[in-house]
C-alpha atoms as a PDB file:
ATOM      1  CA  UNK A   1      13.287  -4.152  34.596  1.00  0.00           C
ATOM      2  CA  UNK A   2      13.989  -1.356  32.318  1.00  0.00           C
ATOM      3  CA  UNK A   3      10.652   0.244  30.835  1.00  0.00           C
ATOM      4  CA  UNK A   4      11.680  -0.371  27.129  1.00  0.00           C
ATOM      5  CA  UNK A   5      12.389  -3.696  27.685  1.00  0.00           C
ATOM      6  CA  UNK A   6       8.725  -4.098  29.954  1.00  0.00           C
ATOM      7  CA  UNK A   7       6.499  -2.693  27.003  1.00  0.00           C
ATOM      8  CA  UNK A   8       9.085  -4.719  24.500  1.00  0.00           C
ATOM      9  CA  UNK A   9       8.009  -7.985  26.590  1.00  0.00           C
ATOM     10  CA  UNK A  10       4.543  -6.997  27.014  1.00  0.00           C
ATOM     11  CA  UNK A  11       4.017  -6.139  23.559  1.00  0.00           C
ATOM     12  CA  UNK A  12       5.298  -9.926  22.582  1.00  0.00           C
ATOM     13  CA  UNK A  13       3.484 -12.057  25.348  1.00  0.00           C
ATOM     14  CA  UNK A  14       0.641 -10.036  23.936  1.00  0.00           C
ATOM     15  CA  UNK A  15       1.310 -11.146  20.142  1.00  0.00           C
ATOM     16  CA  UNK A  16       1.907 -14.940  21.134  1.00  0.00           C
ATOM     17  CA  UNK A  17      -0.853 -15.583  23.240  1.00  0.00           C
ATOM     18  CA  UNK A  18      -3.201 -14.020  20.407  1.00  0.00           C
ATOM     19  CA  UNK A  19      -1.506 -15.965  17.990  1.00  0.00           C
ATOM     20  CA  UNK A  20      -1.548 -18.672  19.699  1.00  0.00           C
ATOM     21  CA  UNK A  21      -5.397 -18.579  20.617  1.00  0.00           C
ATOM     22  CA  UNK A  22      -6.772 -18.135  17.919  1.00  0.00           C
ATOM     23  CA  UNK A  23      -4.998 -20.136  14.803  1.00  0.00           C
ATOM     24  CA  UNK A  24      -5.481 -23.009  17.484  1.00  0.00           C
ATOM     25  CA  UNK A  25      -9.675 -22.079  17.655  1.00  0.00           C
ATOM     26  CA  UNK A  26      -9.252 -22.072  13.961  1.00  0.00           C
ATOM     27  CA  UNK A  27      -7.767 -25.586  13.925  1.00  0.00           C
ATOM     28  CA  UNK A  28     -10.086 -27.047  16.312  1.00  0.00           C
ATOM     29  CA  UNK A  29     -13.163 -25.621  14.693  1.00  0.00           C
ATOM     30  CA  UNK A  30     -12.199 -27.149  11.454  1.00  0.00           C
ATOM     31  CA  UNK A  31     -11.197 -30.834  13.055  1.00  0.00           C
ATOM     32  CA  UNK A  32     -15.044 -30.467  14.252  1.00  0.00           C
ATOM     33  CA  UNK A  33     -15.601 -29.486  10.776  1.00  0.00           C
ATOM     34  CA  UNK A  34     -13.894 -32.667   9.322  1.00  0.00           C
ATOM     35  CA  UNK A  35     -15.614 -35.722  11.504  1.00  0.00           C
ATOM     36  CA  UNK A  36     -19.288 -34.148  11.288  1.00  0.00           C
ATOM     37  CA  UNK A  37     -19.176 -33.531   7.265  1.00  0.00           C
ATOM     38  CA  UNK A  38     -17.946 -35.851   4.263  1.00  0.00           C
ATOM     39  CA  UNK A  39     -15.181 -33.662   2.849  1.00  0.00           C
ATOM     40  CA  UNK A  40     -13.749 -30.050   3.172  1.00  0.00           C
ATOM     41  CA  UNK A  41     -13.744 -27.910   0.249  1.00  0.00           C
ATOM     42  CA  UNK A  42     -10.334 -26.663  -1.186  1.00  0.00           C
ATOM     43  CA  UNK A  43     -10.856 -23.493   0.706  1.00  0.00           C
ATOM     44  CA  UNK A  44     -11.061 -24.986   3.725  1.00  0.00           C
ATOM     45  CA  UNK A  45      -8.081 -27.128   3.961  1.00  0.00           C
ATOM     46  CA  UNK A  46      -6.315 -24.025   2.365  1.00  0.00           C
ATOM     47  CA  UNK A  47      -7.553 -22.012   6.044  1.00  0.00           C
ATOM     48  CA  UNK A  48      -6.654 -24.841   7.908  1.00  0.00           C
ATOM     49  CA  UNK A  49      -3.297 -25.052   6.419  1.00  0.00           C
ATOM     50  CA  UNK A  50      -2.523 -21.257   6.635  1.00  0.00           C
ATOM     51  CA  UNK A  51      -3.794 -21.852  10.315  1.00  0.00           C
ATOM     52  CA  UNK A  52      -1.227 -24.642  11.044  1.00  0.00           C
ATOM     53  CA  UNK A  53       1.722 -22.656   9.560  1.00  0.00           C
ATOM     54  CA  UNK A  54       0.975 -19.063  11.379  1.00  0.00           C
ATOM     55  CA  UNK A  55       0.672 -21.348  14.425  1.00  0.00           C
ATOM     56  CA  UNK A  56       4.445 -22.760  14.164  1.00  0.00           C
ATOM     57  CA  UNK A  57       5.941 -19.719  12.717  1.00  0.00           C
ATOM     58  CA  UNK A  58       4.662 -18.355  16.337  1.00  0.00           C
ATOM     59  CA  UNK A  59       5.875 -21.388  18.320  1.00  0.00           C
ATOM     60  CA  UNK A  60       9.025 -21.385  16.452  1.00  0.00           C
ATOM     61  CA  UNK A  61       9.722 -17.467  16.925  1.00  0.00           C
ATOM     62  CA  UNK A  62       7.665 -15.154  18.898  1.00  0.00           C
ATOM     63  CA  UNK A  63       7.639 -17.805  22.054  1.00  0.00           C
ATOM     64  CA  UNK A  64      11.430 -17.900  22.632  1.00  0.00           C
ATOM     65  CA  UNK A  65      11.287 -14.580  21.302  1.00  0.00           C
ATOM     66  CA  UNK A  66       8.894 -13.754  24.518  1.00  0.00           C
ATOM     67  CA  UNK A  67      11.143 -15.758  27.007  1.00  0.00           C
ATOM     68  CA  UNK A  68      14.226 -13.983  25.943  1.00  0.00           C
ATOM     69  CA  UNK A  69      13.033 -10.485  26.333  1.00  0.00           C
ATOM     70  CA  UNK A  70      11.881 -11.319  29.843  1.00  0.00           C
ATOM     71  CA  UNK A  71      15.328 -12.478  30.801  1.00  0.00           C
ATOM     72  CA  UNK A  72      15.807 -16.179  30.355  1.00  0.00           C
ATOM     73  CA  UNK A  73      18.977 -17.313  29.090  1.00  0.00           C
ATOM     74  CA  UNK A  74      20.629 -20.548  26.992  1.00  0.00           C
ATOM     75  CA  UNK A  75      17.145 -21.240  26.224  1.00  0.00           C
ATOM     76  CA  UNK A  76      18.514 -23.264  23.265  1.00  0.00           C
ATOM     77  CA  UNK A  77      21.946 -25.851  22.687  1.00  0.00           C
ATOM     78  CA  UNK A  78      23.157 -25.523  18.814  1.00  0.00           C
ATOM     79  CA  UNK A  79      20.950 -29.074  17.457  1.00  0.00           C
ATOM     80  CA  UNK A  80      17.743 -26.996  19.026  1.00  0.00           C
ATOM     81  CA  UNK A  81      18.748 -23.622  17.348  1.00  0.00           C
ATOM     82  CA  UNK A  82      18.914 -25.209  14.390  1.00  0.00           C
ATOM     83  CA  UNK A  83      15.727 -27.072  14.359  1.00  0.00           C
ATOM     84  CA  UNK A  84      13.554 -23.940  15.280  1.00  0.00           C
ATOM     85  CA  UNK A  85      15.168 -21.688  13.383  1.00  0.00           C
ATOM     86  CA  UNK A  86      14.358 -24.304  10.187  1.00  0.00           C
ATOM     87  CA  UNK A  87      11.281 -24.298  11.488  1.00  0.00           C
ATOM     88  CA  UNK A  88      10.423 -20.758  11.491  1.00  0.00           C
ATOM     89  CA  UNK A  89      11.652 -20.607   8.063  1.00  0.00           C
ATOM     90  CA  UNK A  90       9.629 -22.832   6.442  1.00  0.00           C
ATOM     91  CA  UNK A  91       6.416 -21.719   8.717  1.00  0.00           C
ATOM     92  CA  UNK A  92       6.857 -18.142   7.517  1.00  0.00           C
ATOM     93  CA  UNK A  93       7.932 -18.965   4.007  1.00  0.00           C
ATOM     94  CA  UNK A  94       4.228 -21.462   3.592  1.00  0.00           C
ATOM     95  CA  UNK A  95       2.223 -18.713   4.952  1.00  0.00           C
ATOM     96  CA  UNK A  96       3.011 -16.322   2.694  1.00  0.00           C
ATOM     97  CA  UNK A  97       2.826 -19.514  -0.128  1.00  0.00           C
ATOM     98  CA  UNK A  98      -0.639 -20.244   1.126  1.00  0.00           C
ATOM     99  CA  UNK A  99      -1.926 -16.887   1.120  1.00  0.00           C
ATOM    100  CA  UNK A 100      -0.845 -16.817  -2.038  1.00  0.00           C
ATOM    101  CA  UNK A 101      -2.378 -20.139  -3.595  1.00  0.00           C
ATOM    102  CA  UNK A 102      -5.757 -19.225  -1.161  1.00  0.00           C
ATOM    103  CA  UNK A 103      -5.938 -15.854  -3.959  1.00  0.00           C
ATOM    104  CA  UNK A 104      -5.065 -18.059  -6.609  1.00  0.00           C
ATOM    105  CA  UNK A 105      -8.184 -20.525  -5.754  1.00  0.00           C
ATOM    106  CA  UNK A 106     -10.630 -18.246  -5.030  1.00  0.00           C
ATOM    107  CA  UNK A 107      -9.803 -16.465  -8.333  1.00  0.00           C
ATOM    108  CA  UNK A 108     -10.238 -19.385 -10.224  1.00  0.00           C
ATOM    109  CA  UNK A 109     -13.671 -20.126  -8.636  1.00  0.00           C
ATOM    110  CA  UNK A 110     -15.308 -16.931  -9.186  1.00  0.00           C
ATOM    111  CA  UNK A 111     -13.794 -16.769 -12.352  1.00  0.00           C
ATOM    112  CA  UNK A 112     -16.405 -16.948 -15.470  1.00  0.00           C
ATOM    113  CA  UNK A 113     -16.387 -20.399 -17.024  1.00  0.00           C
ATOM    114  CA  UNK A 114     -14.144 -20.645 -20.015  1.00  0.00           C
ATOM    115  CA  UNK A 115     -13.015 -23.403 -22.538  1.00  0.00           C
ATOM    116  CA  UNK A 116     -10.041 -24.199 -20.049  1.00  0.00           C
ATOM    117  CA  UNK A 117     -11.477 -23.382 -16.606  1.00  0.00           C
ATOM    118  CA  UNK A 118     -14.355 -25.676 -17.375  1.00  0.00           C
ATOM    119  CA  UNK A 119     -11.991 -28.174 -16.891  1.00  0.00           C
ATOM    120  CA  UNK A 120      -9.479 -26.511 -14.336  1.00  0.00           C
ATOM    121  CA  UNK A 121     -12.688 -26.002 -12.004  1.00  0.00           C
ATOM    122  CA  UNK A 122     -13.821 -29.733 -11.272  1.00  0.00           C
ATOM    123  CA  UNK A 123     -10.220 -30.721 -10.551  1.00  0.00           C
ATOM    124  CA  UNK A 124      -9.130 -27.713  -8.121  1.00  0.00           C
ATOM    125  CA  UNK A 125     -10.008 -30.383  -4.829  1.00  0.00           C
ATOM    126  CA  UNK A 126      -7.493 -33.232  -6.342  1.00  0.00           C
ATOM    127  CA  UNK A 127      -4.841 -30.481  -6.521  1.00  0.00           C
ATOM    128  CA  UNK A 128      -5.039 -29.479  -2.976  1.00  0.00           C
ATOM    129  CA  UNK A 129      -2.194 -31.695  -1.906  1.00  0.00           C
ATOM    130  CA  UNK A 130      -0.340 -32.046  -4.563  1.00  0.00           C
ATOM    131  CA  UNK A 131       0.321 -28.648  -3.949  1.00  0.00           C
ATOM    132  CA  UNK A 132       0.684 -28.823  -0.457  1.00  0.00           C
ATOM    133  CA  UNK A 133       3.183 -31.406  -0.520  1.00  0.00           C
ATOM    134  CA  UNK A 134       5.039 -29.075  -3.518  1.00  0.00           C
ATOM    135  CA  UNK A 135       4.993 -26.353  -1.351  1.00  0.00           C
ATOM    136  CA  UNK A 136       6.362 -28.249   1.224  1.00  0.00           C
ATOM    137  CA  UNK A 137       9.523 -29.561  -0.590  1.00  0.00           C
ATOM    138  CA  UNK A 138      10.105 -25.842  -2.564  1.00  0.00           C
ATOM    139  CA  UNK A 139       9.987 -24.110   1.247  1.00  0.00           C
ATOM    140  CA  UNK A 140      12.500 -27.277   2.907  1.00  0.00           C
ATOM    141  CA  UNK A 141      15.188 -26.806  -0.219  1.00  0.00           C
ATOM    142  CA  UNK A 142      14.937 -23.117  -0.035  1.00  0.00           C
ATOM    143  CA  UNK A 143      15.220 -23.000   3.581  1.00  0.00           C
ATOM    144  CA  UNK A 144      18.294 -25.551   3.780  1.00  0.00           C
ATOM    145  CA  UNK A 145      20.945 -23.272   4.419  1.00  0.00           C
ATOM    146  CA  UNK A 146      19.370 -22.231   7.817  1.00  0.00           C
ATOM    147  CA  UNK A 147      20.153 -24.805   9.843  1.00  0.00           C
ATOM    148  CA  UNK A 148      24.134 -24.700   8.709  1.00  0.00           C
ATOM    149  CA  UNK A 149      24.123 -20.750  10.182  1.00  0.00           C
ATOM    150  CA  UNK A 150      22.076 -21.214  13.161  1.00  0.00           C
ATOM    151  CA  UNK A 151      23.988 -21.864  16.379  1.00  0.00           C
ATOM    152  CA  UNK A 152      23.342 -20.998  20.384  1.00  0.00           C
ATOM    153  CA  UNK A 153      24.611 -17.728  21.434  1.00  0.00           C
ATOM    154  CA  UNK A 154      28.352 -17.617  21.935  1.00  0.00           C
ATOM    155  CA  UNK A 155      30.020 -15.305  25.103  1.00  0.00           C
ATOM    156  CA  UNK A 156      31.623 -12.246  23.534  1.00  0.00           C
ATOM    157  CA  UNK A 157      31.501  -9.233  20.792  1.00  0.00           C
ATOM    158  CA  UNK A 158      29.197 -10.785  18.010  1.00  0.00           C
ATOM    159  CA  UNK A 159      30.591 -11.730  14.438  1.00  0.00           C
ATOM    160  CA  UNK A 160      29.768  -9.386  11.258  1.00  0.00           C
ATOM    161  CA  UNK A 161      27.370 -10.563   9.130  1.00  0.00           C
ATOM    162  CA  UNK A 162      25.533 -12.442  12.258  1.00  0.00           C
ATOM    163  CA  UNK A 163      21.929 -11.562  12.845  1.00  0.00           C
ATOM    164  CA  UNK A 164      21.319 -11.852  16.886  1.00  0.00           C
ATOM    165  CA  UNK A 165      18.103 -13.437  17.657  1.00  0.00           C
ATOM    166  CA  UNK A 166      18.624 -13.252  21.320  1.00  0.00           C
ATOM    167  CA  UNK A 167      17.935 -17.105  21.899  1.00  0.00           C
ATOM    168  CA  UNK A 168      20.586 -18.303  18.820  1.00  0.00           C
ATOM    169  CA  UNK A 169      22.714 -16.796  16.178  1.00  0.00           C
ATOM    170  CA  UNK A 170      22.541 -16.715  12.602  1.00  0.00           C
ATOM    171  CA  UNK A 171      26.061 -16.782  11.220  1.00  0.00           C
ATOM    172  CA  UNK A 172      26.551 -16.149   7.297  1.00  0.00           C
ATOM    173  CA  UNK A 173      30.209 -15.763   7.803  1.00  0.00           C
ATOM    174  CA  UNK A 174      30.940 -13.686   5.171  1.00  0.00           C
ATOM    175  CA  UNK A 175      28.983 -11.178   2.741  1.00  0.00           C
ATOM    176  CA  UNK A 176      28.143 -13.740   0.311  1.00  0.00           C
ATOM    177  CA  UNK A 177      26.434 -15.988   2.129  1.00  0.00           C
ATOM    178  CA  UNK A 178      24.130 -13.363   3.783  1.00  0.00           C
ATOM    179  CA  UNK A 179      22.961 -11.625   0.703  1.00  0.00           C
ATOM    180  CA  UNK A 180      22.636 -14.587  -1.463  1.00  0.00           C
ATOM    181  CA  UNK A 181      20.355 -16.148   1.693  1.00  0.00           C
ATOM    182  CA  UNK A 182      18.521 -12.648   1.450  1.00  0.00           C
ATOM    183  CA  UNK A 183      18.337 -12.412  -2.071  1.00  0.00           C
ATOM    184  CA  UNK A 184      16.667 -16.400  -2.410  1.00  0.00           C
ATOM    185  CA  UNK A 185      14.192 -15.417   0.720  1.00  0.00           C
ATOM    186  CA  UNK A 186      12.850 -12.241  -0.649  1.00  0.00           C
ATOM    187  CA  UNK A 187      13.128 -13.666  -4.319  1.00  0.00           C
ATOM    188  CA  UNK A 188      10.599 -16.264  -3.010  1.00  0.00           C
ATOM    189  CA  UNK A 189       8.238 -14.043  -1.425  1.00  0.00           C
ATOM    190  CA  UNK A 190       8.531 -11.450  -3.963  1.00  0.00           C
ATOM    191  CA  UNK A 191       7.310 -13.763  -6.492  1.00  0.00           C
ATOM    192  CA  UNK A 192       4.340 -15.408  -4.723  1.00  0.00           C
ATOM    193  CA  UNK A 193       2.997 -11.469  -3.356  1.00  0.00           C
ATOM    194  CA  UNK A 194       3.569 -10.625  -6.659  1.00  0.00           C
ATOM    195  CA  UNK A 195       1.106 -13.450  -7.780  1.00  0.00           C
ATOM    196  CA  UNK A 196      -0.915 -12.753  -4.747  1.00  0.00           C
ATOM    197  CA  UNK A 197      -1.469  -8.933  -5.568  1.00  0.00           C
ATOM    198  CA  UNK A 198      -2.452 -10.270  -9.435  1.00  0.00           C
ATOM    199  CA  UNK A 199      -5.086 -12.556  -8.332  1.00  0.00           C
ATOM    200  CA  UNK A 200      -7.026 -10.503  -5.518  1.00  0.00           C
ATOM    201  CA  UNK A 201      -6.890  -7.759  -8.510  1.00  0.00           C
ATOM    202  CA  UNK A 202      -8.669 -10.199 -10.205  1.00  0.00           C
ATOM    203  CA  UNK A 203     -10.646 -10.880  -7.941  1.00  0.00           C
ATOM    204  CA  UNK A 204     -11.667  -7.321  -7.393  1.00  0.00           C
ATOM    205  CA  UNK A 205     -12.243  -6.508 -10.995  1.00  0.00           C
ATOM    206  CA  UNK A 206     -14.802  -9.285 -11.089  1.00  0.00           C
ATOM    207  CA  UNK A 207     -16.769  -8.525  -7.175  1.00  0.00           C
ATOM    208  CA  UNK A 208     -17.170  -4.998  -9.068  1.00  0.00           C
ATOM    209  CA  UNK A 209     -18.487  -6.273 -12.182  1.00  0.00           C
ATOM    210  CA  UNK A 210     -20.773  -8.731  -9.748  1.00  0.00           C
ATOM    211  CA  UNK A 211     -21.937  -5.970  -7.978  1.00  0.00           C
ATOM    212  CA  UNK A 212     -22.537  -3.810 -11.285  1.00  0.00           C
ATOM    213  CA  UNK A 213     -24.861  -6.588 -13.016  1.00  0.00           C
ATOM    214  CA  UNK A 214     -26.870  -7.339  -9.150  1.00  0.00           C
ATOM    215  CA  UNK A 215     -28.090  -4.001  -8.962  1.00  0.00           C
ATOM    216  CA  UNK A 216     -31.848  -4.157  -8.200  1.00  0.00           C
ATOM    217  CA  UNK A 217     -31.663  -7.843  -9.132  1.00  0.00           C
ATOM    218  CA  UNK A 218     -31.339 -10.471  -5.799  1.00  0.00           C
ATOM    219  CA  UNK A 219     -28.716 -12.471  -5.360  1.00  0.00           C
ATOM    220  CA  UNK A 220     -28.297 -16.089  -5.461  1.00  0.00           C
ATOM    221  CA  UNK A 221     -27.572 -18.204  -2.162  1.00  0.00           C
ATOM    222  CA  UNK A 222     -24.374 -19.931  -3.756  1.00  0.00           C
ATOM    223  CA  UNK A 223     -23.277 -16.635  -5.659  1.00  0.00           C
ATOM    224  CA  UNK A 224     -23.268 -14.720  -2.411  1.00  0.00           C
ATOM    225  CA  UNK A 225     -21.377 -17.104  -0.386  1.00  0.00           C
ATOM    226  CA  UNK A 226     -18.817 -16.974  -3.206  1.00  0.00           C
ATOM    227  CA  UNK A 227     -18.501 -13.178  -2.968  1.00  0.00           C
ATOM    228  CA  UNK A 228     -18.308 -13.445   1.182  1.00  0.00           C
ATOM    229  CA  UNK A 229     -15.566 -15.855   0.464  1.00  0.00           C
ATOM    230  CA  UNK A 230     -14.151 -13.425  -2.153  1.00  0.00           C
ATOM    231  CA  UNK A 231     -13.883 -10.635   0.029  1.00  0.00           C
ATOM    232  CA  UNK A 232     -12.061 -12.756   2.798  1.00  0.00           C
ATOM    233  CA  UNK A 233      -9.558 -13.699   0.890  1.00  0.00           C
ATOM    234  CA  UNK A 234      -9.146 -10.201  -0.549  1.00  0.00           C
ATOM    235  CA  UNK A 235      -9.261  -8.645   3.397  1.00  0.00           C
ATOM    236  CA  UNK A 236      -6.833 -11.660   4.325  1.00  0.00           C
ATOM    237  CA  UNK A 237      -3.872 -10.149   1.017  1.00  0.00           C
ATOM    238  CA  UNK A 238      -4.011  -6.817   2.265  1.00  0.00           C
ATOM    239  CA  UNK A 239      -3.332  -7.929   5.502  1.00  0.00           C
ATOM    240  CA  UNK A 240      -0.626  -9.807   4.640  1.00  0.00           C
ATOM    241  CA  UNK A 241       0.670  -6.924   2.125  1.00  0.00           C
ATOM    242  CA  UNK A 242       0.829  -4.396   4.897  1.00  0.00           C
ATOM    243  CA  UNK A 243       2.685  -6.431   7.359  1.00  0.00           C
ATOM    244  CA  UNK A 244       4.719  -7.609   3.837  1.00  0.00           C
ATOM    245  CA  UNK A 245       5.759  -4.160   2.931  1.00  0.00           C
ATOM    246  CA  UNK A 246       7.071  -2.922   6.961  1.00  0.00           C
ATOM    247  CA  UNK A 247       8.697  -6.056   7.236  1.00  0.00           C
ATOM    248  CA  UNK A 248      10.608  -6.257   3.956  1.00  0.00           C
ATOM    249  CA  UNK A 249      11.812  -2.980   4.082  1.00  0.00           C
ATOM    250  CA  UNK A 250      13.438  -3.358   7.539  1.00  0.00           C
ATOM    251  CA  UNK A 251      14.712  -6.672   6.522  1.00  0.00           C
ATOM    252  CA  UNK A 252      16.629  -4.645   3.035  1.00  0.00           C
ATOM    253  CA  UNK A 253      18.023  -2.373   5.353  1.00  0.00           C
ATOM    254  CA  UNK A 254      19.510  -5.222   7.765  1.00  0.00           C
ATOM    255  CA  UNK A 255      21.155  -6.865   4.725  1.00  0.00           C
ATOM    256  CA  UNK A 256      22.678  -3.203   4.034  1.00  0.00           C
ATOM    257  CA  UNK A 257      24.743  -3.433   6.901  1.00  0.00           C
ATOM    258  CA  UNK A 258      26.788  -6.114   8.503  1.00  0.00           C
ATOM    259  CA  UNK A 259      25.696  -5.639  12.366  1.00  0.00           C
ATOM    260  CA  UNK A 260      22.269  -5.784  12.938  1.00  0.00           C
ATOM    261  CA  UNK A 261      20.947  -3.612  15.803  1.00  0.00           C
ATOM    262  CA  UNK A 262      18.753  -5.623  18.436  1.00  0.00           C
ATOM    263  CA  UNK A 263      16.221  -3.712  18.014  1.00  0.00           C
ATOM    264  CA  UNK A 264      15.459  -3.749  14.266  1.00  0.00           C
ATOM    265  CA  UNK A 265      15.549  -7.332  14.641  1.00  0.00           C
ATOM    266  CA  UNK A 266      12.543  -7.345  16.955  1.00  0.00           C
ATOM    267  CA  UNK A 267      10.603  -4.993  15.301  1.00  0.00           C
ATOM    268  CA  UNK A 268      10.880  -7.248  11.940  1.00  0.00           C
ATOM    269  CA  UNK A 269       9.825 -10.153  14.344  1.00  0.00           C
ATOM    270  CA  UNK A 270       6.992  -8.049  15.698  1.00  0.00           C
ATOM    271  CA  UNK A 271       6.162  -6.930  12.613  1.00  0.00           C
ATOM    272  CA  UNK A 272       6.671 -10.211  10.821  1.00  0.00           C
ATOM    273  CA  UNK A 273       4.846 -11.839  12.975  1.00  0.00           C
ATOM    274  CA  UNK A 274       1.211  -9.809  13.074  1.00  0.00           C
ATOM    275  CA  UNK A 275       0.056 -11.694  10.031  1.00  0.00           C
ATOM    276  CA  UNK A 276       0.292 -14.611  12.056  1.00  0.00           C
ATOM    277  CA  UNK A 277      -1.278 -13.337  14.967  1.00  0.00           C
ATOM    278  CA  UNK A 278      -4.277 -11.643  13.714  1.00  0.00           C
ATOM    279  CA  UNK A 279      -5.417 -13.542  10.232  1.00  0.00           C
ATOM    280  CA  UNK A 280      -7.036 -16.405  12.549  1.00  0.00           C
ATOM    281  CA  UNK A 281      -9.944 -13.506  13.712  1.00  0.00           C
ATOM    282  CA  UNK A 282     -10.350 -12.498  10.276  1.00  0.00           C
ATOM    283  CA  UNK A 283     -11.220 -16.279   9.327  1.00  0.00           C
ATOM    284  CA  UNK A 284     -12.896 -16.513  12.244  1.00  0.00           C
ATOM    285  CA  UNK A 285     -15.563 -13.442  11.605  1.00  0.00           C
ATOM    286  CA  UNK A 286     -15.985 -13.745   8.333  1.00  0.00           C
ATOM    287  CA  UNK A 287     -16.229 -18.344   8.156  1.00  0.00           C
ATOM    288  CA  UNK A 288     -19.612 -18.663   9.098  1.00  0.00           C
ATOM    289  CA  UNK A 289     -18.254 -22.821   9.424  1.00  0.00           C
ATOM    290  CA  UNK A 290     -16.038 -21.809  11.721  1.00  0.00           C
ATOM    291  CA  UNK A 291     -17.529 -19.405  13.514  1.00  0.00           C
ATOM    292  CA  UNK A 292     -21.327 -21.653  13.683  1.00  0.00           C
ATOM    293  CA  UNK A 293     -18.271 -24.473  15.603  1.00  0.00           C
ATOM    294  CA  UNK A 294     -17.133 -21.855  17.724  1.00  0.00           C
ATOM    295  CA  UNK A 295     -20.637 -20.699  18.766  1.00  0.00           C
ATOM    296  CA  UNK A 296     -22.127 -24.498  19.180  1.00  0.00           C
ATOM    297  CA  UNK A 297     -18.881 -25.123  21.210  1.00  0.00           C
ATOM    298  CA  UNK A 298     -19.783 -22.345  23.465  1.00  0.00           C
ATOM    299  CA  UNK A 299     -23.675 -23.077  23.577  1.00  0.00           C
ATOM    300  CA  UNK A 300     -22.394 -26.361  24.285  1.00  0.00           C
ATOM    301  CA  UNK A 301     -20.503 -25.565  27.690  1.00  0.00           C
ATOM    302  CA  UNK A 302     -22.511 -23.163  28.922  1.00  0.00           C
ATOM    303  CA  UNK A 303     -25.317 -25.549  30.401  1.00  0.00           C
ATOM    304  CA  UNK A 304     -22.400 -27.339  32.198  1.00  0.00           C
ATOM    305  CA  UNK A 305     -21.019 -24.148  33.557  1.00  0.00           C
ATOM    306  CA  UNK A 306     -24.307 -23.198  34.747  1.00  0.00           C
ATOM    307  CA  UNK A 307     -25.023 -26.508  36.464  1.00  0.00           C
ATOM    308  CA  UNK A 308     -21.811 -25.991  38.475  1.00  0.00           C
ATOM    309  CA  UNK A 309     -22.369 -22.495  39.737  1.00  0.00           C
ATOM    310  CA  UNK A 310     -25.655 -23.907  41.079  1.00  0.00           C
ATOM    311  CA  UNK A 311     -24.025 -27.001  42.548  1.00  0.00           C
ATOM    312  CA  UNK A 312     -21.340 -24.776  44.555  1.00  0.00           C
ATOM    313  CA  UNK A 313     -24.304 -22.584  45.797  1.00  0.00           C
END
């Protein structure tokens, strides 16, 4: 196997597993969460939610991503290209929409009680899936069109205007329908980083004001889990901005041209898909819910493991 396509491999077995691992620690450790205590606050399910939709945009993309660079072939028929392809879609399109309305919650908590936030506050948990639900149905509509283009990979030269996956096909057919399908995706995401850069600038301004009027004076329990939180959620944007930016701008320059190297669609995969893969360990180290689960889990185990070296001795 050529070295290129080893470390290409490597480098996306690496990814998936990650990925994999650790947005599906995330969703255990919050199940636990669910059946020990009455209710999960809205930032919570918001985490849990982000968790379930990095874990299909990986199971969607970056697994018969993986298989395909190590050589497997007619992984998918046309019905299955078409159903993870739509799948992808909406999995990427909700975690950049939950990211988004994660910013937009936290804000909105720390934010100093006013004549209308009095009353937004107290209602932010009954919005939690209405929203959801909204997101949902925005993501599916916008998404649509995917499963019309997506087909199984055909024998011979490759259509303009067709981005090769490796596992299926993505045929716009003509100029049109690939830049107006660009031009709705990155609309979309445009406006909810846009949004997402506004609140965690928000919520920046007001951690410094915090940490202005705290000086020499301790803080409250309550207040500094707020701020923890805070932080988080501002760690968890940049994250997502970074990986944003690299992938965007490859993804402008593949709707500049009407064949699509190989190669610069992997890299906006890889790229594409680190949010995914490495937002789960943020949650993880900075959730002391999740990560108190994780380390009662493991507490938990360990006895057993112990008892069964000593039996095999």
């Amino acid at each position: 196997m050529d070295l290129c396509v080893t470390i290409k491999g490597v480098s996306f077995l690496l990814q998936t597993a990650i990925g994999i691992l650790g947005n599906t620690v995330v969703l255990l450790a919050y199940a636990s969460i669910f059946c020990t205590e009455p209710k999960l606050l809205p930032v919570d399910m918001i985490l849990c939610h982000l968790a379930f939709a990095n874990l299909m945009l990986l199971l969607t993309r970056c697994v018969p991503q993986t298989m395909t660079v190590f050589g497997l072939k007619d992984l998918l028929n046309d019905p299955g290209c078409k159903v993870v392809i739509y799948g992808y879609r909406i999995g990427r399109a909700l975690s950049v929409c939950i990211t988004c309305m994660l910013s937009v919650f936290q804000a909105v908590t720390i934010a100093p009680a006013g004549p209308r936030l009095s009353r937004l506050k107290p209602a932010l948990p009954s919005l939690v899936l209405p929203i959801f639900v909204g997101l949902w149905l925005l993501n599916m509509g916008i998404c649509i069109a995917a499963p019309f283009f997506s087909m199984a990979p055909r024998n011979g030269t490759i259509p303009a205007f067709t981005l090769n996956l490796g596992f299926c096909h993505v045929d716009f057919r003509d100029n049109l329908s690939y830049v107006i399908n660009g031009v709705a995706v990155s609309g979309r995401d445009f406006a909810f980083v846009a949004l997402m850069v506004g609140s965690s600038s928000y919520i920046l301004l007001l951690l410094h004001r915090h940490s202005k009027q705290v000086r020499g004076i301790s803080r409250s329990h309550g207040r500094g889990a707020e701020t923890r939180a805070a932080k988080t959620v501002v760690t968890l944007v940049i994250l997502y901005i970074v990986f944003f930016g690299i992938d965007n701008v490859i993804w402008i320059y593949m709707l500049t041209v009407s064949k699509v190297s190989p190669v610069v669609a992997d890299m906006r995969v890889f790229f594409s898909s680190c949010y995914a893969s490495l937002s789960p360990y943020f949650i993880i180290s900075s959730n002391k819910k999740v990560k108190r689960k994780i380390v009662c889990a493991v507490e938990h185990n360990q006895p057993l493991v112990d008892t069964q070296e000593s039996n095999d001795k």
